[in-house]
Protein backbone atom coordinates (compact mmCIF):
# COMPACT_ATOMS: atom_id res chain seq x y z
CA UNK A 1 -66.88 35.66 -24.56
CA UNK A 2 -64.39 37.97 -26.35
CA UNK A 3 -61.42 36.37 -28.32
CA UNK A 4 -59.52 38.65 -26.22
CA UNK A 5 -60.90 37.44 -22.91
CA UNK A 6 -60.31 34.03 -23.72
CA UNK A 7 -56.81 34.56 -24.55
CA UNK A 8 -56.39 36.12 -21.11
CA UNK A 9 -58.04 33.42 -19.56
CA UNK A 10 -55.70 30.70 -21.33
CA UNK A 11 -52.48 33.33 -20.31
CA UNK A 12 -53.67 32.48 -16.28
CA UNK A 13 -53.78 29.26 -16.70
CA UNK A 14 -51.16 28.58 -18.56
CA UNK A 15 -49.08 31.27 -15.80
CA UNK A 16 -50.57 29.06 -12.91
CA UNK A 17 -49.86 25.52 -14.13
CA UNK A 18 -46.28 26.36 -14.72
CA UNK A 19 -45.80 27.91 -11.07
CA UNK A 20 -47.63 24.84 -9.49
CA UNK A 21 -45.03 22.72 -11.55
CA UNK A 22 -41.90 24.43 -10.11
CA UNK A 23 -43.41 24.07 -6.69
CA UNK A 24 -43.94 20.73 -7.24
CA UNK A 25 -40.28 20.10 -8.65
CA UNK A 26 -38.55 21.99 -6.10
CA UNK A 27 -40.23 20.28 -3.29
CA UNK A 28 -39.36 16.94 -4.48
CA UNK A 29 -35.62 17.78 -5.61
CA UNK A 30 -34.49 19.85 -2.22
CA UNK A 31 -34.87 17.08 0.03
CA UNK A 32 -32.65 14.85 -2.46
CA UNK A 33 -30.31 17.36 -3.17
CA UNK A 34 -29.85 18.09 0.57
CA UNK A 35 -30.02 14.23 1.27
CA UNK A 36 -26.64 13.80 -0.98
CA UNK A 37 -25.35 17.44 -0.17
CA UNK A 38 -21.57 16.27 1.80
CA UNK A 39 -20.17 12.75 2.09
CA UNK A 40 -21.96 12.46 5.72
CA UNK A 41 -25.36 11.63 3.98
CA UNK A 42 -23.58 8.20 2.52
CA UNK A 43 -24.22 5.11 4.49
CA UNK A 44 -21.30 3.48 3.32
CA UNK A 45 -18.39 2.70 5.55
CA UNK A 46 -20.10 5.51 8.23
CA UNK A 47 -19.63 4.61 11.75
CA UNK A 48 -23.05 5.23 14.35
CA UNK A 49 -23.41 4.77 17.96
CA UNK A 50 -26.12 1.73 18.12
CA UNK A 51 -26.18 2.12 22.02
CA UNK A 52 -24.13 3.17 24.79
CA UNK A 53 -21.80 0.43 24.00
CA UNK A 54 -21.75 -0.37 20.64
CA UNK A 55 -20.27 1.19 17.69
CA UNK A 56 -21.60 -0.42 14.23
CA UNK A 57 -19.60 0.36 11.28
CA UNK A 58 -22.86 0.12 8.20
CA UNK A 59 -21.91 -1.71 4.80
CA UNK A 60 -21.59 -1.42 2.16
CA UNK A 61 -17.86 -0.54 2.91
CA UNK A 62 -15.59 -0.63 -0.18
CA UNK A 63 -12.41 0.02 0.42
CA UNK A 64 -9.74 0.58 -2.75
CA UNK A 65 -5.84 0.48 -2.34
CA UNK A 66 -3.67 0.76 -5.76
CA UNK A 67 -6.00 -0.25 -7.73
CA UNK A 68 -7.65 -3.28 -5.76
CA UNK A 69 -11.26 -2.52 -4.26
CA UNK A 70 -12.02 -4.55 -1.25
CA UNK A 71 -15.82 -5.22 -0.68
CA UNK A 72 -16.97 -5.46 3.01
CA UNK A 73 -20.75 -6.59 2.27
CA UNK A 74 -21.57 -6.74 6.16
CA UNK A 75 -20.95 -4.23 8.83
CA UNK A 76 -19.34 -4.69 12.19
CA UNK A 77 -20.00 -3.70 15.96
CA UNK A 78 -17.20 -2.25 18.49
CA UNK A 79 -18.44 -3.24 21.47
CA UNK A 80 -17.44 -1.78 24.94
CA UNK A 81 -17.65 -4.46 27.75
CA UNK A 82 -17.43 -2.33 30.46
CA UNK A 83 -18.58 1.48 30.66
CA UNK A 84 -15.41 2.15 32.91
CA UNK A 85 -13.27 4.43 30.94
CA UNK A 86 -13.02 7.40 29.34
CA UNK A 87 -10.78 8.11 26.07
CA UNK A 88 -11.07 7.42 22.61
CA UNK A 89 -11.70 4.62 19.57
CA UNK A 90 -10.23 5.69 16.13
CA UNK A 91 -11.79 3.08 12.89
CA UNK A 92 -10.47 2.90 9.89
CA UNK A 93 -8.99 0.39 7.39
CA UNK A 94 -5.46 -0.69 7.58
CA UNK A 95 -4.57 -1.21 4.01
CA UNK A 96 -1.11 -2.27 4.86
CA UNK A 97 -2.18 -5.81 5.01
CA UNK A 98 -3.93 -7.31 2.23
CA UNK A 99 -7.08 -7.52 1.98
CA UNK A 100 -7.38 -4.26 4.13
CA UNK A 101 -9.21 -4.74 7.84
CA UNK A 102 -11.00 -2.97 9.91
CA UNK A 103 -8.72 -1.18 12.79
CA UNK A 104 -9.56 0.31 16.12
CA UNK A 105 -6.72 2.23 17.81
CA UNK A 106 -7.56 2.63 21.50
CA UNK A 107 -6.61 5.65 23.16
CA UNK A 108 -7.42 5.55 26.96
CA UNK A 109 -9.35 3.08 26.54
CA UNK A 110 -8.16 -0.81 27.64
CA UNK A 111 -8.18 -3.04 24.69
CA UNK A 112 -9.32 -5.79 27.05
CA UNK A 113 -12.71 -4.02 27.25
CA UNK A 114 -12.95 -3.86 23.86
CA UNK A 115 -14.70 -6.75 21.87
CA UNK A 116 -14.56 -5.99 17.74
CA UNK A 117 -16.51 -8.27 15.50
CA UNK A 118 -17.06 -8.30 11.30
CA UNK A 119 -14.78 -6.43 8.23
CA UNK A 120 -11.76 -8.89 10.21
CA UNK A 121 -11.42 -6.14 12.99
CA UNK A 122 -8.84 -5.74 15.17
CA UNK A 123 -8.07 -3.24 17.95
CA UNK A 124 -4.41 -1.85 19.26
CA UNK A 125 -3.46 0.67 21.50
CA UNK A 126 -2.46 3.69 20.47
CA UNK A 127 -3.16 7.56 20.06
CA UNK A 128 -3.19 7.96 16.54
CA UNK A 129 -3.83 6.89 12.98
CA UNK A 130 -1.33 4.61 11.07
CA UNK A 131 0.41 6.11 7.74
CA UNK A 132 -1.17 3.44 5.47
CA UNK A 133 -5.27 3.81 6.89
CA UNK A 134 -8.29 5.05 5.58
CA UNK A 135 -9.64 7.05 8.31
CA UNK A 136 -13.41 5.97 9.32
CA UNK A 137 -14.44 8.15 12.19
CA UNK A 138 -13.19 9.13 16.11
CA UNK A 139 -15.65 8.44 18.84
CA UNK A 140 -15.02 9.35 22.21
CA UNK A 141 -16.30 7.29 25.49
CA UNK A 142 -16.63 8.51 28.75
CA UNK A 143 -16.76 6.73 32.39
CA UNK A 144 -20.45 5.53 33.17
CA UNK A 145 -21.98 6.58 30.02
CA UNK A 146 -20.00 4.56 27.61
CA UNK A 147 -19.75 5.88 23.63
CA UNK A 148 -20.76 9.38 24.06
CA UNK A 149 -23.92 9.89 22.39
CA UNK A 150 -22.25 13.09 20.65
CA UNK A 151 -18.59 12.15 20.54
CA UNK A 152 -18.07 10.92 16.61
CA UNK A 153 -16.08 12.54 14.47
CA UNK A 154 -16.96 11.31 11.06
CA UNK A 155 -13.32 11.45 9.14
CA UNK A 156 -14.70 10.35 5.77
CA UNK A 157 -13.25 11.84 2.53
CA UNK A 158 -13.78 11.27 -1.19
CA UNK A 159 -9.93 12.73 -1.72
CA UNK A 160 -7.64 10.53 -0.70
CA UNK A 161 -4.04 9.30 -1.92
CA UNK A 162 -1.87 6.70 -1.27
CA UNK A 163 1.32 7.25 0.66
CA UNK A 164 3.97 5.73 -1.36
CA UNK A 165 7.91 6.45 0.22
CA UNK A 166 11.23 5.95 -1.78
CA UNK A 167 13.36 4.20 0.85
CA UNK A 168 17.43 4.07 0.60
CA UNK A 169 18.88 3.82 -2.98
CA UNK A 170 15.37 4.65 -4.43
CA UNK A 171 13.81 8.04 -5.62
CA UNK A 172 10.58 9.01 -6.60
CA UNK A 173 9.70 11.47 -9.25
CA UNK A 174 5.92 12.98 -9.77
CA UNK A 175 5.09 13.94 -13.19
CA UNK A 176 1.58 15.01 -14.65
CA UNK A 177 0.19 12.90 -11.63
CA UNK A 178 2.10 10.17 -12.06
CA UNK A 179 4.74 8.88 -9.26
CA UNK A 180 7.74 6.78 -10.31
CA UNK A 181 9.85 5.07 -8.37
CA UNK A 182 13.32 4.26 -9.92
CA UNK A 183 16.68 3.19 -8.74
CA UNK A 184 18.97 6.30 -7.46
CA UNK A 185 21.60 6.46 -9.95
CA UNK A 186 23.99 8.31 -7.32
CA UNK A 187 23.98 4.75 -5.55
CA UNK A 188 26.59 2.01 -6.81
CA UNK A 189 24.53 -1.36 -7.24
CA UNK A 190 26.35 -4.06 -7.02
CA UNK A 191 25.55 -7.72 -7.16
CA UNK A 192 27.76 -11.15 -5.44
CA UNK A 193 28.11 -14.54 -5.94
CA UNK A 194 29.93 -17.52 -5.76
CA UNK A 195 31.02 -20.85 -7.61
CA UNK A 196 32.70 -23.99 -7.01
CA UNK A 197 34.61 -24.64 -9.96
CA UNK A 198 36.31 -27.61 -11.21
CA UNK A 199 38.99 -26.78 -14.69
CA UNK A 200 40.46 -30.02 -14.97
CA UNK A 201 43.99 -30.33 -16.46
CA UNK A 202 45.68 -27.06 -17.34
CA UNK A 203 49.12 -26.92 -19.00
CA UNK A 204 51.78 -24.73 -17.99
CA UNK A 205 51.55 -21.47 -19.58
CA UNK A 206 47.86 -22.25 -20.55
CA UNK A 207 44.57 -20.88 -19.21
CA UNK A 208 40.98 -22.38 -18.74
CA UNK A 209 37.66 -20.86 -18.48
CA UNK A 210 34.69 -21.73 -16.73
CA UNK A 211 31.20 -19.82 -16.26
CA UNK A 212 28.58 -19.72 -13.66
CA UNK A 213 25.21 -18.00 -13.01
CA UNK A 214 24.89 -14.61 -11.98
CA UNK A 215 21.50 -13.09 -12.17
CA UNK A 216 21.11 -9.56 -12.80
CA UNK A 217 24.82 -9.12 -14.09
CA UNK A 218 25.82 -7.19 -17.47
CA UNK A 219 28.51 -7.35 -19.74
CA UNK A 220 28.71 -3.51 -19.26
CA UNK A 221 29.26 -4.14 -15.78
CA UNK A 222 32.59 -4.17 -14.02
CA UNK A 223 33.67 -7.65 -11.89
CA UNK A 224 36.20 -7.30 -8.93
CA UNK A 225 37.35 -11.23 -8.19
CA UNK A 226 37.64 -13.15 -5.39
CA UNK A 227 40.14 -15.81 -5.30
CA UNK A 228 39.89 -19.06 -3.43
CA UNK A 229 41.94 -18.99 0.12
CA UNK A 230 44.23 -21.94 -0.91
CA UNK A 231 44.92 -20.68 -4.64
CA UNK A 232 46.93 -22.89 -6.75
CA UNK A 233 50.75 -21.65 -6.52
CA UNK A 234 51.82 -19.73 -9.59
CA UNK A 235 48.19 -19.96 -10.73
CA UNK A 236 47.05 -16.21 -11.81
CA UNK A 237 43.70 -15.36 -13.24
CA UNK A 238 40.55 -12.81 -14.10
CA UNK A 239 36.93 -12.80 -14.19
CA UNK A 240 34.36 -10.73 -16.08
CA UNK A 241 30.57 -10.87 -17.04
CA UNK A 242 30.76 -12.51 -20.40
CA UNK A 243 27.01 -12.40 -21.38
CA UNK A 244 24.15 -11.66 -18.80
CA UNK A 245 23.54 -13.01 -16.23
CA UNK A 246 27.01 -14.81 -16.31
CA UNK A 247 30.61 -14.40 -15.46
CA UNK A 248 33.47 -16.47 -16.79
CA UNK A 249 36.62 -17.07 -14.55
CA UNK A 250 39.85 -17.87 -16.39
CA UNK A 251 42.24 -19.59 -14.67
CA UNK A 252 46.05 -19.43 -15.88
CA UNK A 253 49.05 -21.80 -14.83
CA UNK A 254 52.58 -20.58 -14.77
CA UNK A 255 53.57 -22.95 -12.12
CA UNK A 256 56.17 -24.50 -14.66
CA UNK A 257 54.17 -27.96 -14.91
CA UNK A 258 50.78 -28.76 -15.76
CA UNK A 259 48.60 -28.92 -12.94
CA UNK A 260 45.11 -30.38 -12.39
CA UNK A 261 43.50 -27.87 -9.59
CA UNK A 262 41.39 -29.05 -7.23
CA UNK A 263 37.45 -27.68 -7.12
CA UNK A 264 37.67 -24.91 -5.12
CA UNK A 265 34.91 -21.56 -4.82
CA UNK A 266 35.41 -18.41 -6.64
CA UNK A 267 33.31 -15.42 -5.81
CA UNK A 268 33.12 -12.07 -7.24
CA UNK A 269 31.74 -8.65 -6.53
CA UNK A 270 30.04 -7.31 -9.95
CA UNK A 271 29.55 -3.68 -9.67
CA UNK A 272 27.44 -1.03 -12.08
């Protein structure tokens, strides 16, 4: 055999190996990459119809709110206990309690035919979705046939957020993906409290000062005062936040005498 022959020979060989490998690699990577193609190929947290009246919910189900990842290691069953309506079951995890559950809003269906078991279910009427879940999946049911054997709606989603709301006096500003919530500025804050206070002696023409505890309070802060109902006669006075977190009262006498006051409870209104 020619040198040149056996070079052509080798070129074959070498041309048929390499196409047998990529057969080889694409049949075993298609199925996997199909397999993992869209979030409906994970088991985790998906919702299946185990029989005409049970929904299972599989695990692993994590479930993470701010932060905090909740770990359902076992699954749990919806179970219809009568095939005698027709509407609809909506799952998903109400994160507004903590740790999240598993939630079932019934819509046409009675929650009284409804038994939920595992992930700390519970079921409530209603239409709709709360603000604070993580959708699962919508199955319907219909009367005699129970879960409808093509009725889920797998509502799934690797985006998700969570809804955080500035309520009165707050506002919320997004930066760079970032949400802070701060006090609104446009809003007075103010702050109360109160004190009984005991000065002792005071000479006429003299003044005494007292503190007490106000938490939150400035000394850039203003103080409006708010005098006893019985207030010593020609007694006069004025408060203001002295350090923080306290405001001094001074009390003055100009009754003509000296006077020892009685305790008595001074307030004030500290605003910013």
């Amino acid at each position: 055999m020619t040198n040149t022959n056996t070079r052509r020979i080798l070129a074959a060989a070498m041309a048929a190996f390499a196409v047998a490998n990529l057969n080889a690699q694409t049949q075993v990577d298609s199925p996997t990459q199909v397999k993992r193609a869209s979030v409906g190929g994970l088991a985790d947290c998906q919702v299946v119809r185990t029989s005409a009246s049970v929904l299972t919910v599989k695990a692993p189900c994590n479930v993470k709110t701010l932060g905090i990842v909740t770990s359902f290691g076992s699954g749990a069953t919806v179970t219809l206990t009568a095939l005698t309506e027709t509407g609809t079951a909506r799952l998903g995890a109400d994160t507004s309690v903590n740790p999240p559950v598993l939630k079932v809003y019934l819509s046409g269906i009675t929650t009284g035919n409804v038994t939920c078991s595992g992930m700390a279910c519970v079921t409530a009427p209603g239409p709709s979705f709360g603000a604070d879940d993580i959708q699962f999946a919508a199955w319907t049911a219909s009367t005699g046939s129970g879960w409808d054997s093509s009725g889920g709606t797998d509502l799934r989603s690797l985006i998700s957020q969570d809804r955080v709301m500035a309520g009165a006096g707050l506002q919320q500003v997004v930066t760079g993906g970032t949400k802070t919530i701060s006090v609104d500025n446009t809003i007075p804050r103010y702050l109360t409290g109160t004190a009984s206070l005991d000065f002792g002696i005071i000479a006429n023409g003299a003044c005494a000062a007292l503190t007490f505890t106000l938490a939150g309070a400035l000394p850039t802060d203003g103080a409006a005062p708010i005098w006893p109902s019985a207030m010593d006669t020609g007694f006069t006075g004025s408060m203001r936040v002295s350090a923080a977190n306290t405001v001094e009262v001074r009390y003055c006498n100009y009754s003509g005498g000296s006077v020892d006051p009685a305790a008595q409870t001074f307030g004030v209104v500290v605003l910013r």
